[in-house]
Protein backbone atom coordinates (compact mmCIF):
# COMPACT_ATOMS: atom_id res chain seq x y z
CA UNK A 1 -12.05 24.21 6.87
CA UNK A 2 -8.71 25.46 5.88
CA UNK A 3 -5.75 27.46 6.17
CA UNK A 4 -4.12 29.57 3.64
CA UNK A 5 -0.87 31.96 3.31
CA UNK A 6 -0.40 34.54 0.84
CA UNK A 7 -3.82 33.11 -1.13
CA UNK A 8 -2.19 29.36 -0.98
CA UNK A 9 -3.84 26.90 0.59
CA UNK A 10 -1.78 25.03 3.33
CA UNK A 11 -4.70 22.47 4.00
CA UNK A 12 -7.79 21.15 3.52
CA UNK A 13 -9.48 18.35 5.35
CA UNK A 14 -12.82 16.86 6.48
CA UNK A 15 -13.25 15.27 9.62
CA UNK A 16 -15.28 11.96 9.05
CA UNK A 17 -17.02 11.26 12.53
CA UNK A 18 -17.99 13.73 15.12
CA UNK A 19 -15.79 12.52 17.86
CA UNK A 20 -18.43 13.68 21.20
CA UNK A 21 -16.07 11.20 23.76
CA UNK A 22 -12.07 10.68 24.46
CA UNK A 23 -11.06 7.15 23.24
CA UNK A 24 -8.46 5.51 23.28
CA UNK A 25 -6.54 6.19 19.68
CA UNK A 26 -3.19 6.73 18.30
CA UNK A 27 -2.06 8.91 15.42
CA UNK A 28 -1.38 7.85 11.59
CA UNK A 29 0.36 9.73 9.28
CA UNK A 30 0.84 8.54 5.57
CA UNK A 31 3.03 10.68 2.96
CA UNK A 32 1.66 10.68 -0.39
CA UNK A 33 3.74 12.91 -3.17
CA UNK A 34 0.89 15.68 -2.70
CA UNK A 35 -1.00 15.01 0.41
CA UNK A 36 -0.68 13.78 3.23
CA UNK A 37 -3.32 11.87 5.03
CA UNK A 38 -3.83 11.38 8.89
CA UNK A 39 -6.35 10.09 11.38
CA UNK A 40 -6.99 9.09 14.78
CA UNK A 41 -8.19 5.10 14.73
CA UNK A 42 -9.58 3.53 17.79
CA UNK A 43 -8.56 0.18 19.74
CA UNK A 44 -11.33 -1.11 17.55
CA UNK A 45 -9.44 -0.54 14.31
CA UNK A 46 -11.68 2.07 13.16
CA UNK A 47 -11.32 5.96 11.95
CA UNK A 48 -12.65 8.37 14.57
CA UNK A 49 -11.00 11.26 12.91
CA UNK A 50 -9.69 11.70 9.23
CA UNK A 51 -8.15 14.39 7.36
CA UNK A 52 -6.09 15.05 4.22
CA UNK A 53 -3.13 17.98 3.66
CA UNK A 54 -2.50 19.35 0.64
CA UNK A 55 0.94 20.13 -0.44
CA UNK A 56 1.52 22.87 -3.09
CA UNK A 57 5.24 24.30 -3.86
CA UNK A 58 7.09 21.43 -2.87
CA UNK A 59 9.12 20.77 -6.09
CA UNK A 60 12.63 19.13 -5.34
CA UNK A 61 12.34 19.73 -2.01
CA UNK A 62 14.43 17.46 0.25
CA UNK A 63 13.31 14.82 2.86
CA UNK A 64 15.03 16.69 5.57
CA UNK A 65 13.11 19.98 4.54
CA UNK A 66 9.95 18.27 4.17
CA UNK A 67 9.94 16.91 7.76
CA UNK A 68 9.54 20.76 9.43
CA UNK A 69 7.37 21.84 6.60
CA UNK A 70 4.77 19.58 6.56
CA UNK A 71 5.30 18.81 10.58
CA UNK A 72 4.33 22.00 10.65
CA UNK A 73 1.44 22.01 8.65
CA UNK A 74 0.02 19.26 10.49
CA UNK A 75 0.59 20.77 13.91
CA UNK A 76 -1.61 23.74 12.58
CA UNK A 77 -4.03 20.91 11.69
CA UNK A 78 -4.20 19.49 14.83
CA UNK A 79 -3.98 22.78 16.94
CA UNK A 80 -7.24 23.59 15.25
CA UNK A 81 -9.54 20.29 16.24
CA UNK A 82 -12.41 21.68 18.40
CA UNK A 83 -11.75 18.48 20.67
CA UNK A 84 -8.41 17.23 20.60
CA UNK A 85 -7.36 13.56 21.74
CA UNK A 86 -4.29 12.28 22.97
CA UNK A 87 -2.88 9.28 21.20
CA UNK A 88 -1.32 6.35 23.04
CA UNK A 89 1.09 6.06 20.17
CA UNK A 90 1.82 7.64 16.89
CA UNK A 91 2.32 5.28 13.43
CA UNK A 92 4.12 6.52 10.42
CA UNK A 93 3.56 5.10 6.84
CA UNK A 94 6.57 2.37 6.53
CA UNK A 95 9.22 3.72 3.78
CA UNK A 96 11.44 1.72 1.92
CA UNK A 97 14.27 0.01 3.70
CA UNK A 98 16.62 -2.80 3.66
CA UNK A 99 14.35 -6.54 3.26
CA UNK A 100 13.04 -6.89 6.73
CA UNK A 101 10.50 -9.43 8.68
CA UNK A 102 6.75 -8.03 8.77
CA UNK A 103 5.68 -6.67 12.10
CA UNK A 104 6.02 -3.13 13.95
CA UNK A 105 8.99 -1.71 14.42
CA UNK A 106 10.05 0.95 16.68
CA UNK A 107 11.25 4.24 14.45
CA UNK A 108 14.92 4.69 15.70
CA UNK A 109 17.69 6.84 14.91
CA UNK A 110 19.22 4.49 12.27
CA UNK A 111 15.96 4.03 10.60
CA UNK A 112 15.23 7.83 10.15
CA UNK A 113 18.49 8.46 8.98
CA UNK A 114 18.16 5.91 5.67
CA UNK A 115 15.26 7.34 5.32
CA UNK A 116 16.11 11.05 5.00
CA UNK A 117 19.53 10.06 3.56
CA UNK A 118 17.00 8.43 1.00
CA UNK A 119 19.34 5.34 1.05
CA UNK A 120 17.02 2.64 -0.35
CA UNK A 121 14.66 4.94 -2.51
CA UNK A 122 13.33 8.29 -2.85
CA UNK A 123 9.73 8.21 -2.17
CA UNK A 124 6.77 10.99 0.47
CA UNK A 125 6.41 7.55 2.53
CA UNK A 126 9.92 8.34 3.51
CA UNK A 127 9.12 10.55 5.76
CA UNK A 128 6.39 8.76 7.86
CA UNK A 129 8.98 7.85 10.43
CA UNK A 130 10.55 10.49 10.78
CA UNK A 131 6.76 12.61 11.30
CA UNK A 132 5.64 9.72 13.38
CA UNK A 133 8.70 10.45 16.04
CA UNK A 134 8.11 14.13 15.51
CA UNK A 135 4.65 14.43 17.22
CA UNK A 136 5.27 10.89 19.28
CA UNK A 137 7.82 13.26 21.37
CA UNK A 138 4.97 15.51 21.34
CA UNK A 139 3.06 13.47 23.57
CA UNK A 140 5.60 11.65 25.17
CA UNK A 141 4.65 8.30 23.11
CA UNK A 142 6.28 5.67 21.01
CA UNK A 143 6.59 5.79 17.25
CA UNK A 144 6.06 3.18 14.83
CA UNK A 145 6.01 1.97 11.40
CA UNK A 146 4.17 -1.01 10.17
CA UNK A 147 4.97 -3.75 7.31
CA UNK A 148 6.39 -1.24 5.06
CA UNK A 149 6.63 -2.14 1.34
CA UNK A 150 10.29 -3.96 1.64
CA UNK A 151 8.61 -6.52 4.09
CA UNK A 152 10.19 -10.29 3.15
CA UNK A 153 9.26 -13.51 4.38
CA UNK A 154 9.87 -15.41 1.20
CA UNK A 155 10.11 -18.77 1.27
CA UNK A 156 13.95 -19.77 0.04
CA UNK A 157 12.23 -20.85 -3.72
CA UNK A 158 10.61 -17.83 -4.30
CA UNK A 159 13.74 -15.70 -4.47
CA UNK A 160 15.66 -17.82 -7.51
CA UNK A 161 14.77 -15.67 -10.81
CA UNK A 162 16.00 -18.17 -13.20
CA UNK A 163 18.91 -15.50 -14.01
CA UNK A 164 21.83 -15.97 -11.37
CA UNK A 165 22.34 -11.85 -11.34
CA UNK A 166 18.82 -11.55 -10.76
CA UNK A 167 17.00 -12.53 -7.17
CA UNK A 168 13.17 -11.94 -7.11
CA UNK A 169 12.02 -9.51 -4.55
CA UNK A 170 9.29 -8.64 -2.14
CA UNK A 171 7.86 -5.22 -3.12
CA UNK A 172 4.14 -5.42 -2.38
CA UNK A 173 1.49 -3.75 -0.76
CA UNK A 174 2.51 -5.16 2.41
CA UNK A 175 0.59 -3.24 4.96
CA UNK A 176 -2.43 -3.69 3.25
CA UNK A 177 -2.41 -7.78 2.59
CA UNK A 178 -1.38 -8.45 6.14
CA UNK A 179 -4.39 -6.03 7.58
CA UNK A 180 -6.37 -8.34 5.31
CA UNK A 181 -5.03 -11.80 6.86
CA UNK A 182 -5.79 -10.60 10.12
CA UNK A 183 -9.31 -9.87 9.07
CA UNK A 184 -9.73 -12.51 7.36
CA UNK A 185 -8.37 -15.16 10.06
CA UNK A 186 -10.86 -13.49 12.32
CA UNK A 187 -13.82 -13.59 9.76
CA UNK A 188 -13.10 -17.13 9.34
CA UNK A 189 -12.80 -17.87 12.83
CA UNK A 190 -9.00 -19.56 12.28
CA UNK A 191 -5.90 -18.33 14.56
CA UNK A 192 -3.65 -16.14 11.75
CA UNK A 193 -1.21 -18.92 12.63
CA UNK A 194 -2.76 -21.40 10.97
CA UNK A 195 -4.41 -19.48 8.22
CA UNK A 196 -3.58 -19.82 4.04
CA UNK A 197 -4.64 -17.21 1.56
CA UNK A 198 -4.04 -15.44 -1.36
CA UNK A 199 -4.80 -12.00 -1.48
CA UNK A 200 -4.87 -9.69 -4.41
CA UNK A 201 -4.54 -6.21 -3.70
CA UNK A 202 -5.80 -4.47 -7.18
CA UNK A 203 -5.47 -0.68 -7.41
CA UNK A 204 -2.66 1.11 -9.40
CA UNK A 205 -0.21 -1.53 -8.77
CA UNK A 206 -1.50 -5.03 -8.25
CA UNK A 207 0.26 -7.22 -5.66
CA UNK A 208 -0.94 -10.71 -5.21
CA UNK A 209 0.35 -13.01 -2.43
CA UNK A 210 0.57 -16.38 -0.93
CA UNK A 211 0.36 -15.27 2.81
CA UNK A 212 0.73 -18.09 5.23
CA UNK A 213 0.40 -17.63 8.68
CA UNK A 214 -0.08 -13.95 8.22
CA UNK A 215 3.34 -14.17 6.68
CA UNK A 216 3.59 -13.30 3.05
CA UNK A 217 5.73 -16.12 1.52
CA UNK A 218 5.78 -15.16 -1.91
CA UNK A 219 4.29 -12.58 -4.40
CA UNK A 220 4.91 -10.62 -7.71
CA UNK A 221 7.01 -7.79 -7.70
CA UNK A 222 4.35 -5.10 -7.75
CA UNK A 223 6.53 -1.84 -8.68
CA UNK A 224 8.59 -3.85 -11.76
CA UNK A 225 8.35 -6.60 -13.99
CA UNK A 226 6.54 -9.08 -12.41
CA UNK A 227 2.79 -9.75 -12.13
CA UNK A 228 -0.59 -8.40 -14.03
CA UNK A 229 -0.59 -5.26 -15.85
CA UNK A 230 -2.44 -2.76 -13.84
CA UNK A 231 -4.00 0.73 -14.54
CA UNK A 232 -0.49 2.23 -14.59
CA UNK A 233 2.12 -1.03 -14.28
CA UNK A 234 3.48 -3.19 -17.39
CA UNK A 235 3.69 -6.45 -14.82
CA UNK A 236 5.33 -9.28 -16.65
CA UNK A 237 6.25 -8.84 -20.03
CA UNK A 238 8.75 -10.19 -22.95
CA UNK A 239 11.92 -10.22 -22.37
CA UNK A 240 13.13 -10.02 -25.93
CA UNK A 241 10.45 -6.64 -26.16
CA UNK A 242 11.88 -5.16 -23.36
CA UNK A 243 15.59 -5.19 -24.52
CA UNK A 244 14.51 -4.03 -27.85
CA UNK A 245 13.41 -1.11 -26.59
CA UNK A 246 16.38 -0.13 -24.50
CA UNK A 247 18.23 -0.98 -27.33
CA UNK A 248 15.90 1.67 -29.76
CA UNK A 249 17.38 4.68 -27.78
CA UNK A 250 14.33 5.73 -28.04
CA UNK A 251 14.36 5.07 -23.66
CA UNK A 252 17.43 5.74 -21.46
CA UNK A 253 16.97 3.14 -18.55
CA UNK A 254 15.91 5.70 -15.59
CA UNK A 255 13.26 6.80 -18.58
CA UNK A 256 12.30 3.05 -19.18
CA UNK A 257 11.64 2.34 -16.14
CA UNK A 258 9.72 5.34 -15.41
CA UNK A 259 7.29 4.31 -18.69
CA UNK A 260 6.73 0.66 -17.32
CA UNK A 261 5.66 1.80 -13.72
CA UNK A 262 3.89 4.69 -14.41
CA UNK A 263 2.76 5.04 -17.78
CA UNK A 264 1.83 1.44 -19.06
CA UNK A 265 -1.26 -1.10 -18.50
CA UNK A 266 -4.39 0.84 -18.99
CA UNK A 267 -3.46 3.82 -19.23
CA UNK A 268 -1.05 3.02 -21.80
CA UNK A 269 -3.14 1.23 -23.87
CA UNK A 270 -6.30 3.10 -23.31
CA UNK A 271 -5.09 6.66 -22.11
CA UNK A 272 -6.62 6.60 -18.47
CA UNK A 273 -5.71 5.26 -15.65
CA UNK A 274 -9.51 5.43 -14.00
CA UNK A 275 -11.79 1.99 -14.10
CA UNK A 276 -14.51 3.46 -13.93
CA UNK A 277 -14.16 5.52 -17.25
CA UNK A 278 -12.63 2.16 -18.93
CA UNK A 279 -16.06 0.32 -17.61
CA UNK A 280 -18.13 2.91 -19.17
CA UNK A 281 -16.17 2.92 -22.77
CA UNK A 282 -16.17 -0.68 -22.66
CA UNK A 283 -20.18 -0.69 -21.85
CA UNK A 284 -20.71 1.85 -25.28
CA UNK A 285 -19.32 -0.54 -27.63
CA UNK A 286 -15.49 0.25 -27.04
CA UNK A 287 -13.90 -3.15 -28.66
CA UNK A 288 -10.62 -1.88 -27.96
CA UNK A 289 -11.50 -0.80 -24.48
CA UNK A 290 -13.46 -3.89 -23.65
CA UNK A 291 -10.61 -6.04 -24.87
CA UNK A 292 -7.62 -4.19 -22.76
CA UNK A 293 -10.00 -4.68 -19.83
CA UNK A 294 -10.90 -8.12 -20.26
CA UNK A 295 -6.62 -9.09 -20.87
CA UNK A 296 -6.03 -7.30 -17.14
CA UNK A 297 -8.83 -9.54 -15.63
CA UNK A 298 -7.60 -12.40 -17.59
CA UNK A 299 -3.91 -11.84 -16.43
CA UNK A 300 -4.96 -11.28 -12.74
CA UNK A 301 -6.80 -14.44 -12.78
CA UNK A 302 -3.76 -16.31 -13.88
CA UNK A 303 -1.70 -14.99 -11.31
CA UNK A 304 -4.00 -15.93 -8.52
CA UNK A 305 -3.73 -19.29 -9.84
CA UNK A 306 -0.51 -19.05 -9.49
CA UNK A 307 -0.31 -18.09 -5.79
CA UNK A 308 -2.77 -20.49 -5.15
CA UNK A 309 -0.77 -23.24 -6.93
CA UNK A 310 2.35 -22.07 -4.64
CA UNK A 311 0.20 -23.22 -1.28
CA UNK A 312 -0.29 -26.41 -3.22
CA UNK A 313 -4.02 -25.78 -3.50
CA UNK A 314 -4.94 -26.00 -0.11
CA UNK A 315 -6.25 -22.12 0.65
CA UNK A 316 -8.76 -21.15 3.44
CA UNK A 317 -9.89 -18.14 1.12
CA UNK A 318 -9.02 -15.89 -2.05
CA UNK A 319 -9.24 -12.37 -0.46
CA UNK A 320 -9.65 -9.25 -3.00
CA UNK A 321 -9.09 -5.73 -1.71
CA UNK A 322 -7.50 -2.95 -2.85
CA UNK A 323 -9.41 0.19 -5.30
CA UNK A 324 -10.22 -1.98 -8.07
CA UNK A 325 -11.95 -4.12 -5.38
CA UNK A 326 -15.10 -1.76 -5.48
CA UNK A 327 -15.94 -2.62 -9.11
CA UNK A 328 -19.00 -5.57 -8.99
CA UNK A 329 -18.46 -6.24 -12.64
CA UNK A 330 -14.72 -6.49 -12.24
CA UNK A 331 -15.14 -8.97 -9.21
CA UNK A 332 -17.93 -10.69 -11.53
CA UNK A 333 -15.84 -11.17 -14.25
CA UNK A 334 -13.23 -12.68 -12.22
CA UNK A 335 -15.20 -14.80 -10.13
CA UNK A 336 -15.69 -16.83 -13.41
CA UNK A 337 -11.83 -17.63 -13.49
CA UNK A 338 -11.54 -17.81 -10.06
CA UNK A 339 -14.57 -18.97 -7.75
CA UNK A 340 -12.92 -22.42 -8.38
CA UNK A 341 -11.02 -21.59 -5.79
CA UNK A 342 -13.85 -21.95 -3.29
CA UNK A 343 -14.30 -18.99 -0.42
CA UNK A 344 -14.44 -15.37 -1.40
CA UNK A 345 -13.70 -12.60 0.96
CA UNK A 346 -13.88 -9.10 -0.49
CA UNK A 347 -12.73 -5.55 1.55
CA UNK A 348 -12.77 -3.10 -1.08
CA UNK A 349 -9.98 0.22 -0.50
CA UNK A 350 -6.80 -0.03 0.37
CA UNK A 351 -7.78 0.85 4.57
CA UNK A 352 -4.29 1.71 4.74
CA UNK A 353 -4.79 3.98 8.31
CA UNK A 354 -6.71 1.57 9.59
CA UNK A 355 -3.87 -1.24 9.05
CA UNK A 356 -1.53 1.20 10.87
CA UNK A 357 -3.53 1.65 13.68
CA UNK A 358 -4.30 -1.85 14.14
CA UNK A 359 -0.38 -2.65 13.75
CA UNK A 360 -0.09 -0.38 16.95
CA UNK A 361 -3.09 -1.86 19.11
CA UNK A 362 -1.57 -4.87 18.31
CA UNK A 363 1.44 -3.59 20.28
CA UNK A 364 -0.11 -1.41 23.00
CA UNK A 365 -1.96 -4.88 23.87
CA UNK A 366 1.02 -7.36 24.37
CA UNK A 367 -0.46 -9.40 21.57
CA UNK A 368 2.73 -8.76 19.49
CA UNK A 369 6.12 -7.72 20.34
CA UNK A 370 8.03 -4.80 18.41
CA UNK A 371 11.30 -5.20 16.22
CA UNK A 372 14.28 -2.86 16.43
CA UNK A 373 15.46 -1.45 12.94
């Protein structure tokens, strides 16, 4: 099904699960830089209803712009469901803000504002607040974010860099690890409280994290300089390499740093980004291939010995998720750095509507208590 003005298409989206019976749900909306995705989840964490916008024509649009026109895309999406539910909250995706606590917070005034103003960063998560309050006053609901990617709980160590101009910083997958503990804790049969893990998230970036408590106490840097290389990221690399690059001309620093995230780790090396093509060259007798892909297991591995070193050893479980998760020969290969470790959870894709969901049930149900921006 889809919509369409002047032969463009304004959306396209498939709905996942016949929905025959009104639930109890609330709304998630996540920003990407050409889509945006939405659902309905249910008090049992789960996707009732799914669907994905497709944005042509942006360009340089502004936040403030995008808010009406893609608020008003999705209200033509949701004007058009054959049985429409009313949420008991809405959820936007979490942009980047100030270093706060993990939790849910209310989306206020002051929050929106940073976020349009694009104070912290310019990025389509940005504007899941600001959405989330949009069709919240539609139904006469709260709006909320959860753990957004500037989430820090970091222990006092983990912030000293070595370099007294430099502090290390919490930029993970936040939403996603924490969604993990809880599932985890529960799978375990521990109270989150008293839980220790390390979790990798591995898809484009690759954040991996001592979380204690449900609280993630320390992790790489997953946008910049810190960590594994990924399909797209540099992670950690020389020093001395890096400033003899800036030093080439050959990168200005907004360019450099654009190359490192974006354009490094396998697809650098190896011209794709995709795992599944890298497994296959690798599997035909790609040496090259085979050893780029081997180094990014190999330099994962380290790190979650790392993590696991920072909880002093004593871990209730290594959990993968994320993408990369989905790969059996990946999560082979690394069980033979790793399985040391001793329990293995795995939940493959990144489940990031569900997490946002759950963030809000948590509310709805008194089990946690919201924080004002």
């Amino acid at each position: 099904m889809g919509g369409s003005k002047g032969g463009v298409p304004l959306f396209r989206f498939q709905i996942s699960e016949t929905n025959n019976t009104v639930r109890d749900c609330v709304l998630v909306i996540n920003p990407g830089s050409t889509s945006t995705k939405l659902g309905f989840v249910d008090g049992e964490g789960k996707l009732i209803w799914e669907a994905t916008l497709k944005h042509e024509g942006e360009g340089a649009a502004k936040m403030r712009d995008l808010v009406d026109v893609r608020g008003a895309q999705i209200e033509e999406l949701i004007s058009k469901m054959e049985q429409p539910l009313v949420p008991k909250a809405v959820v936007g995706r979490g942009g980047p803000l100030h270093a706060l606590e993990s939790g849910v917070y209310h989306v206020n005034d002051t929050m929106i504002e940073e976020l349009l103003s694009e104070k912290w960063s310019s990025h389509p998560s940005n504007l899941g607040a600001p959405l989330a309050k949009r069709f919240a006053a539609r139904w006469n609901v709260a709006a909320y974010i959860v753990d957004p990617v500037t989430v820090d709980d970091f222990v006092d160590v983990a912030r000293i860099s070595g370099v007294p101009e430099i502090a290390r910083r919490s930029r993970s997958h936040a939403l996603n690890i924490r969604s993990c503990a809880y599932l985890a804790a529960k799978e375990i049969g521990k109270a989150l409280s008293e839980t220790r893990f390390v979790i990798a998230h591995l898809g484009g970036g690759i954040s991996i994290a001592a979380v204690e408590g449900g609280r993630i106490t320390d992790v790489n840097d997953a946008l910049l300089g810190m960590g594994p290389f990924s399909p797209e990221r540099a992670g950690a690399t020389p020093l001395e390499g890096i400033i003899d690059l800036l030093a080439s001309g050959k990168y200005t620093a907004r360019e450099l740093k654009t190359y490192l995230t974006k354009a490094c780790g396998l697809k650098g090396y190896l011209g794709t980004n995709d795992l599944r093509e890298v497994e296959a060259r690798a599997a035909a007798g790609d040496e090259k291939v085979d050893l780029v892909y081997r180094a990014m297991i190999y330099q994962i591995a380290k790190e979650i010995g790392a993590y696991a070193a920072a909880l002093k050893g004593r871990l209730d479980a290594l959990v993968i998720t994320g993408g990369l998760a989905n790969s059996q020969k990946l999560l082979a290969h690394l069980k033979e750095y790793v399985g040391w470790l001793g329990r293995l959870i795995v939940y493959p894709g990144e489940r990031e509507l569900e997490a946002m969901g759950q963030g809000a049930f948590r509310v709805l149900r008194g089990q946690e208590k919201p924080r004002e921006y």
